[in-house]
Protein backbone atom coordinates (compact mmCIF):
# COMPACT_ATOMS: atom_id res chain seq x y z
CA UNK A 1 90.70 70.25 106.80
CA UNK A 2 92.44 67.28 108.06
CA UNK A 3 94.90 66.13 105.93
CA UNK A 4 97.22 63.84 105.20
CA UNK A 5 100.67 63.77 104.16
CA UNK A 6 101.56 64.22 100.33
CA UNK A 7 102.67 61.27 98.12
CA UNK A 8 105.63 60.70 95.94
CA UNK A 9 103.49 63.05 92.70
CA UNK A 10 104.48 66.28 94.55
CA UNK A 11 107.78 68.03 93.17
CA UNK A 12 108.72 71.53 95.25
CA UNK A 13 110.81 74.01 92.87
CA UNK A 14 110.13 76.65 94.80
CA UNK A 15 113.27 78.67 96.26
CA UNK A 16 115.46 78.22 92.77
CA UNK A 17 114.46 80.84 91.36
CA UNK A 18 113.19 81.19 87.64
CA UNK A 19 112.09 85.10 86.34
CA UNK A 20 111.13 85.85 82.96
CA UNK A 21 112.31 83.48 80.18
CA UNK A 22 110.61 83.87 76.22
CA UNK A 23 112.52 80.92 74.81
CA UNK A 24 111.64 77.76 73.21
CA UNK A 25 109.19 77.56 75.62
CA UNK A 26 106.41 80.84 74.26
CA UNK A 27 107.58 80.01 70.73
CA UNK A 28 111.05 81.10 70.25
CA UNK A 29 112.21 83.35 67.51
CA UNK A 30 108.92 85.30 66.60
CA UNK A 31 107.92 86.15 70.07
CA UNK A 32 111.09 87.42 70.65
CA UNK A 33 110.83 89.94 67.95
CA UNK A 34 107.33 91.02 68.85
CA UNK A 35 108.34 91.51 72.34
CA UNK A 36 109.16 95.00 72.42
CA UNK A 37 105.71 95.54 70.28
CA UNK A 38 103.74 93.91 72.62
CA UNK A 39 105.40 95.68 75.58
CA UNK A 40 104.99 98.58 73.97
CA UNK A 41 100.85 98.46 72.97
CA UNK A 42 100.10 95.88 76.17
CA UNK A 43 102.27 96.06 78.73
CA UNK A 44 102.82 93.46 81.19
CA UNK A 45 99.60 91.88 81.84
CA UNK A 46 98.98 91.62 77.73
CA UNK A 47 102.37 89.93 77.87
CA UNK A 48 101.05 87.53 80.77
CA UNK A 49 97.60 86.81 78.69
CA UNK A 50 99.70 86.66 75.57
CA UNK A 51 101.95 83.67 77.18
CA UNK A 52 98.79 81.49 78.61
CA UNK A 53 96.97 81.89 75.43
CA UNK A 54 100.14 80.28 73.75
CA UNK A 55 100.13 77.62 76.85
CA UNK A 56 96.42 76.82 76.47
CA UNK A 57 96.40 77.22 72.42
CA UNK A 58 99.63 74.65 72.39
CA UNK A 59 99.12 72.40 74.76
CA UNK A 60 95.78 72.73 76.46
CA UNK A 61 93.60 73.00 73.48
CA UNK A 62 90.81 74.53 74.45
CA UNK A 63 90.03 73.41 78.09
CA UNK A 64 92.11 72.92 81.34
CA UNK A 65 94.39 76.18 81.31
CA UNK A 66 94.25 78.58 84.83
CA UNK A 67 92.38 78.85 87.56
CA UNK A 68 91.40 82.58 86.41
CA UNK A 69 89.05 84.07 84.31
CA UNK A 70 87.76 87.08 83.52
CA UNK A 71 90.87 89.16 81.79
CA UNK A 72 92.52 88.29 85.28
CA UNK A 73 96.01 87.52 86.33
CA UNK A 74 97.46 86.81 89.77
CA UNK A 75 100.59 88.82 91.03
CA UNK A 76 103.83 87.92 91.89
CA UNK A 77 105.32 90.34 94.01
CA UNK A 78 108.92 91.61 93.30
CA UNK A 79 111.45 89.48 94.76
CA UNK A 80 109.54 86.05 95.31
CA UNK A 81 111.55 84.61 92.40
CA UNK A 82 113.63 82.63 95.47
CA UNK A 83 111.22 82.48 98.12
CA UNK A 84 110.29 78.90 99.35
CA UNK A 85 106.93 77.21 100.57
CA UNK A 86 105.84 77.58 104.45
CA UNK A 87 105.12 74.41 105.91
CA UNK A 88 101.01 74.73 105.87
CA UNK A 89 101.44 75.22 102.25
CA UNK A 90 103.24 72.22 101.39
CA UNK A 91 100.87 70.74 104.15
CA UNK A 92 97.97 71.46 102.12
CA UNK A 93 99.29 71.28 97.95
CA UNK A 94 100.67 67.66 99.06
CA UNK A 95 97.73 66.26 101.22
CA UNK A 96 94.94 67.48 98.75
CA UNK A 97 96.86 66.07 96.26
CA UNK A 98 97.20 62.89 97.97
CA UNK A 99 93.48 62.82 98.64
CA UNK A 100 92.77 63.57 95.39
CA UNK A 101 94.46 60.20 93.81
CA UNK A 102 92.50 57.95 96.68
CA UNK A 103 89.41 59.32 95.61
CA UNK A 104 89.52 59.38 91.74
CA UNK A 105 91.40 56.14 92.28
CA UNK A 106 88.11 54.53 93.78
CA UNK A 107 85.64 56.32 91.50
CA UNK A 108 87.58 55.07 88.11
CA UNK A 109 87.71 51.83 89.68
CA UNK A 110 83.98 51.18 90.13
CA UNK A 111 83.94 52.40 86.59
CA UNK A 112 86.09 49.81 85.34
CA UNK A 113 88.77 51.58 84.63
CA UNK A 114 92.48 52.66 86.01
CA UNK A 115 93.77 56.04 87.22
CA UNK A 116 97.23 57.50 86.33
CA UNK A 117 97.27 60.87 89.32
CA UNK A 118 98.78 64.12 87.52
CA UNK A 119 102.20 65.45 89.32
CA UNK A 120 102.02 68.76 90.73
CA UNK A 121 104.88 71.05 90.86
CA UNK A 122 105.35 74.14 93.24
CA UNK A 123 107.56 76.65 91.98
CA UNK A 124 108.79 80.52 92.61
CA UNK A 125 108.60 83.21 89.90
CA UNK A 126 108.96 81.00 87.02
CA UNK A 127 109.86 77.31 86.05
CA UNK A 128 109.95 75.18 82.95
CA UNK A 129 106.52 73.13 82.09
CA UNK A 130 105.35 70.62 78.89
CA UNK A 131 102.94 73.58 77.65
CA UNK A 132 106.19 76.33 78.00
CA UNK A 133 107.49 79.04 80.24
CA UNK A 134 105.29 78.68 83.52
CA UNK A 135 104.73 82.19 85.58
CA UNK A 136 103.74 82.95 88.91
CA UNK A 137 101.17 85.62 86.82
CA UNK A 138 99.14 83.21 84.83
CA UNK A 139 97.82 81.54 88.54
CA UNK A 140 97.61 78.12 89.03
CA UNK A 141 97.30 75.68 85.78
CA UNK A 142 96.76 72.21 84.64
CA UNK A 143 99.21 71.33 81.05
CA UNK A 144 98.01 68.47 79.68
CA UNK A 145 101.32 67.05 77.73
CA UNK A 146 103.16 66.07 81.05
CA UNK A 147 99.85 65.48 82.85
CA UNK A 148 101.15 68.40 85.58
CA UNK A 149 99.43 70.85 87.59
CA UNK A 150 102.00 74.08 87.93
CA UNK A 151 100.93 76.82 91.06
CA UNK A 152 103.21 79.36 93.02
CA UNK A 153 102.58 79.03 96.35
CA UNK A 154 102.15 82.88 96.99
CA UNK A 155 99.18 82.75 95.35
CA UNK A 156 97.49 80.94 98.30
CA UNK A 157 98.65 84.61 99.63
CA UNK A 158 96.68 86.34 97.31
CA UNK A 159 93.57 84.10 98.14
CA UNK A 160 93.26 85.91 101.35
CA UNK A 161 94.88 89.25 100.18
CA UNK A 162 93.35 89.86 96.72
CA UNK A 163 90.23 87.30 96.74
CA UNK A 164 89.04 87.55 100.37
CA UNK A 165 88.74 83.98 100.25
CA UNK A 166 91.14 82.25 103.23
CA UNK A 167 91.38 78.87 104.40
CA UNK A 168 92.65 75.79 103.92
CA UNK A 169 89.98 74.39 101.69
CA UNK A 170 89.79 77.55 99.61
CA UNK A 171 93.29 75.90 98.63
CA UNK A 172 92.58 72.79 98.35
CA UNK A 173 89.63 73.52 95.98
CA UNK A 174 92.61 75.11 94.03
CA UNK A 175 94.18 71.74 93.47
CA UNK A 176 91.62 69.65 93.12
CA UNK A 177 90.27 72.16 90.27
CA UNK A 178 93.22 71.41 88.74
CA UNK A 179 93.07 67.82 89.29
CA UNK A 180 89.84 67.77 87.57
CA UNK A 181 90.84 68.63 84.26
CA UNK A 182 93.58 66.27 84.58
CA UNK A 183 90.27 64.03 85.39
CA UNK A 184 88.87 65.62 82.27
CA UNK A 185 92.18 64.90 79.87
CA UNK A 186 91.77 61.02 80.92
CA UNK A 187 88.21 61.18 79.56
CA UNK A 188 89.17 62.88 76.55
CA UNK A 189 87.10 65.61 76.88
CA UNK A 190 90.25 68.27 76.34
CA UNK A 191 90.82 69.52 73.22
CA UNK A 192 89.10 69.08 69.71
CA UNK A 193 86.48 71.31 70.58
CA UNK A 194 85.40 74.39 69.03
CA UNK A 195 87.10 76.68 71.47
CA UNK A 196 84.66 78.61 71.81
CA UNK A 197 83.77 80.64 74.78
CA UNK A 198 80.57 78.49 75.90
CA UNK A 199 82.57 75.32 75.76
CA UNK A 200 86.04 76.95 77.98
CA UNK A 201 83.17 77.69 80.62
CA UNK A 202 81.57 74.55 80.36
CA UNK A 203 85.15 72.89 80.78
CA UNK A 204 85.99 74.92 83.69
CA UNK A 205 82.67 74.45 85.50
CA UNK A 206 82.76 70.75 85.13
CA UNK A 207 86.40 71.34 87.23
CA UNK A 208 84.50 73.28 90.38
CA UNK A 209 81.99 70.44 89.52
CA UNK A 210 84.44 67.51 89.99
CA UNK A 211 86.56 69.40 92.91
CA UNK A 212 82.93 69.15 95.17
CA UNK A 213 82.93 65.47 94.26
CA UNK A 214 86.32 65.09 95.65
CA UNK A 215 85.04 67.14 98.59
CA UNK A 216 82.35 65.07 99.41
CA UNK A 217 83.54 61.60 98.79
CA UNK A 218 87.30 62.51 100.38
CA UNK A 219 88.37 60.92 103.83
CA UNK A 220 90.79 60.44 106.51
CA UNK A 221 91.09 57.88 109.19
CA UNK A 222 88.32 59.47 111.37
CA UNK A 223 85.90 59.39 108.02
CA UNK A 224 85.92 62.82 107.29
CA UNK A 225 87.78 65.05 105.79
CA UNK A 226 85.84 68.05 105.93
CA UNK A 227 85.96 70.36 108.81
CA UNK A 228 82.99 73.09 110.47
CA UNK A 229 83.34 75.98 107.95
CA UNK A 230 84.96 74.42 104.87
CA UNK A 231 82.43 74.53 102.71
CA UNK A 232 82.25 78.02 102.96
CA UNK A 233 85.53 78.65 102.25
CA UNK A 234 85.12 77.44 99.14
CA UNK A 235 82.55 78.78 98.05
CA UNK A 236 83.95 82.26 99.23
CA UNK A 237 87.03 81.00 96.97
CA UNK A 238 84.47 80.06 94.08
CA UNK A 239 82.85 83.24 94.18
CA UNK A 240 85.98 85.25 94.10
CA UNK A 241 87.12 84.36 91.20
CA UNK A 242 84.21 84.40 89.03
CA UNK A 243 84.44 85.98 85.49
CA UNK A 244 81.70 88.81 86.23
CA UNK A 245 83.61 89.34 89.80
CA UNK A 246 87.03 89.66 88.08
CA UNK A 247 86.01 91.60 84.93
CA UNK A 248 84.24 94.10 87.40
CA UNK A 249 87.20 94.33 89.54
CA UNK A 250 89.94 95.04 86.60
CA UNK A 251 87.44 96.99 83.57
CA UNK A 252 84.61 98.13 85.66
CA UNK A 253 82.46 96.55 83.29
CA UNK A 254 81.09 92.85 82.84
CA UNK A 255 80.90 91.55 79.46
CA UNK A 256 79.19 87.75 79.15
CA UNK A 257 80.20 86.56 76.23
CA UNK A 258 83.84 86.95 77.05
CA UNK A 259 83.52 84.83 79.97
CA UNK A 260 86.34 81.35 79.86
CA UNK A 261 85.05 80.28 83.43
CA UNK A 262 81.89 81.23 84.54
CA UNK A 263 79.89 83.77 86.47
CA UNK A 264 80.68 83.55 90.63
CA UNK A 265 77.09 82.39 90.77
CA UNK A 266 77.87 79.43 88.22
CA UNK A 267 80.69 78.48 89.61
CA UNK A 268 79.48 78.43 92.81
CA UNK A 269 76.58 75.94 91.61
CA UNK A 270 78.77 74.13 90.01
CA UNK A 271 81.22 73.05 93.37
CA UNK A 272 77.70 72.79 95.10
CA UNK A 273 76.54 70.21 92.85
CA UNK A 274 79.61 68.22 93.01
CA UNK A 275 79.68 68.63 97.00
CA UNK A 276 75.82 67.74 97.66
CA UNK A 277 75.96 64.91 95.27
CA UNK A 278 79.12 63.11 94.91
CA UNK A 279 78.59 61.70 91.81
CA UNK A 280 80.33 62.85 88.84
CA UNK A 281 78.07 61.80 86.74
CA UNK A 282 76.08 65.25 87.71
CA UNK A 283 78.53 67.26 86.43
CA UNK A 284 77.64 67.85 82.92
CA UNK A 285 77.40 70.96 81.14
CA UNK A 286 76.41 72.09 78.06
CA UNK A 287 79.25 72.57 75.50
């Protein structure tokens, strides 16, 4: 991909640390009592899905939490709590940012309206966000109150490690995921919704919907942003991360109605649509 340099929306954290906190920010008091329970009957990763549900329950409402489905949770290896960002990753979090706010810019203009661009904020371990206690183990994620998207940068690592989906526009399509439910909170269409599982996958696939119309309608000063072999990095990236891919993958066993995000195969439709048509106004799903 070839682009540009990240604007003044872009806040690196990573490198000062930030491990485990269960303070004000996962609800205090009461989860601190229940934290030896939990530990105790869950473990870790029920502690991890635990903390996102509160994130996504308080602040999200329904729509616009991680980047992962399927009972899934990225990894943050031991020790990364004061690692910093290599250069191609701030290269690539900043620029498809940056890209991101020119194009959505444009499209709300012709629309008649104005754009305010989330702030994204690259951290290590753990950091402090509007919707709580932000980990390195709930993935990338969009919180609504402070119109921020929050990723650790290692988990462009586990893209390629975990995912077998490398590339620099398998990480872009990260961010501009994320950017679309920020697109989505403008329109109002977070929150005050039934929660229910059909309408968190309908949510989510409108976001791989909108990150294709980004795709197609992004350039740079040659006209194009895109490079030979993008597009299927992406959808590599799409596919990896489906619900039925990550629920075989951790249970051995896929279970529909469960799924928050969508089947590999929907997902991968759904950045399709938004790449082949550039026009957000195909990216509608039943909720």
């Amino acid at each position: 991909m070839r682009l540009g340099d990240g604007g003044d929306n872009f806040e690196d954290r990573t490198g000062q640390g930030g491990g485990m906190s269960f303070g004000g920010g996962l609800g205090g008091g009461i989860f601190g009592l229940l934290l030896p329970l939990i530990l105790s009957r869950f473990g870790i990763v029920g502690l991890v899905i635990l903390g996102l549900g509160y994130c996504v329950l308080s602040g999200v409402g329904g729509g616009g939490g991680g980047l992962l489905g399927g009972g899934s949770t990225a990894t943050s290896p031991a020790g990364q709590g004061g690692s910093t960002m290599t250069a191609e990753q701030k290269r690539v979090l900043g620029g498809a940012l940056a890209s991101t706010e020119q194009v959505w810019s444009e499209i709300f203009q012709q629309a008649g309206a104005n754009y305010t661009p989330p702030r994204a904020v690259a951290y290590s371990g753990g950091t402090r966000s509007g919707c709580g206690q932000a980990q390195a183990t709930m993935g990338p994620f969009y919180c609504p109150t402070d119109q921020t998207i929050y990723i650790d940068p290692t988990f462009f690592d586990e893209l390629t490690r975990r995912f077998g989906a490398p590339g620099d526009f398998a990480q872009a399509y990260v961010v501009a995921h994320e950017v679309g439910h920020h697109v989505q909170n403008l329109e109002g269409k977070l929150g005050g919704g039934s929660n229910s599982n059909q309408e968190q996958v309908a949510i989510e696939l409108q976001a791989d919907c909108y990150a294709g119309v980004w795709a197609a309608r992004a350039r740079d000063a040659q006209g194009q942003l895109l490079e030979p072999g993008d597009v299927e990095e992406g959808m590599r990236a799409a596919e990896a991360i489906g619900d039925d891919t990550l629920q075989r993958q951790s249970q051995g066993v896929v279970v529909p109605e469960s799924f928050t995000h969508g089947s590999s195969a929907q997902r991968m439709e759904a950045l399709r649509r938004g790449l082949q048509s550039g026009d957000p106004g195909q990216c509608q799903y039943s909720r």
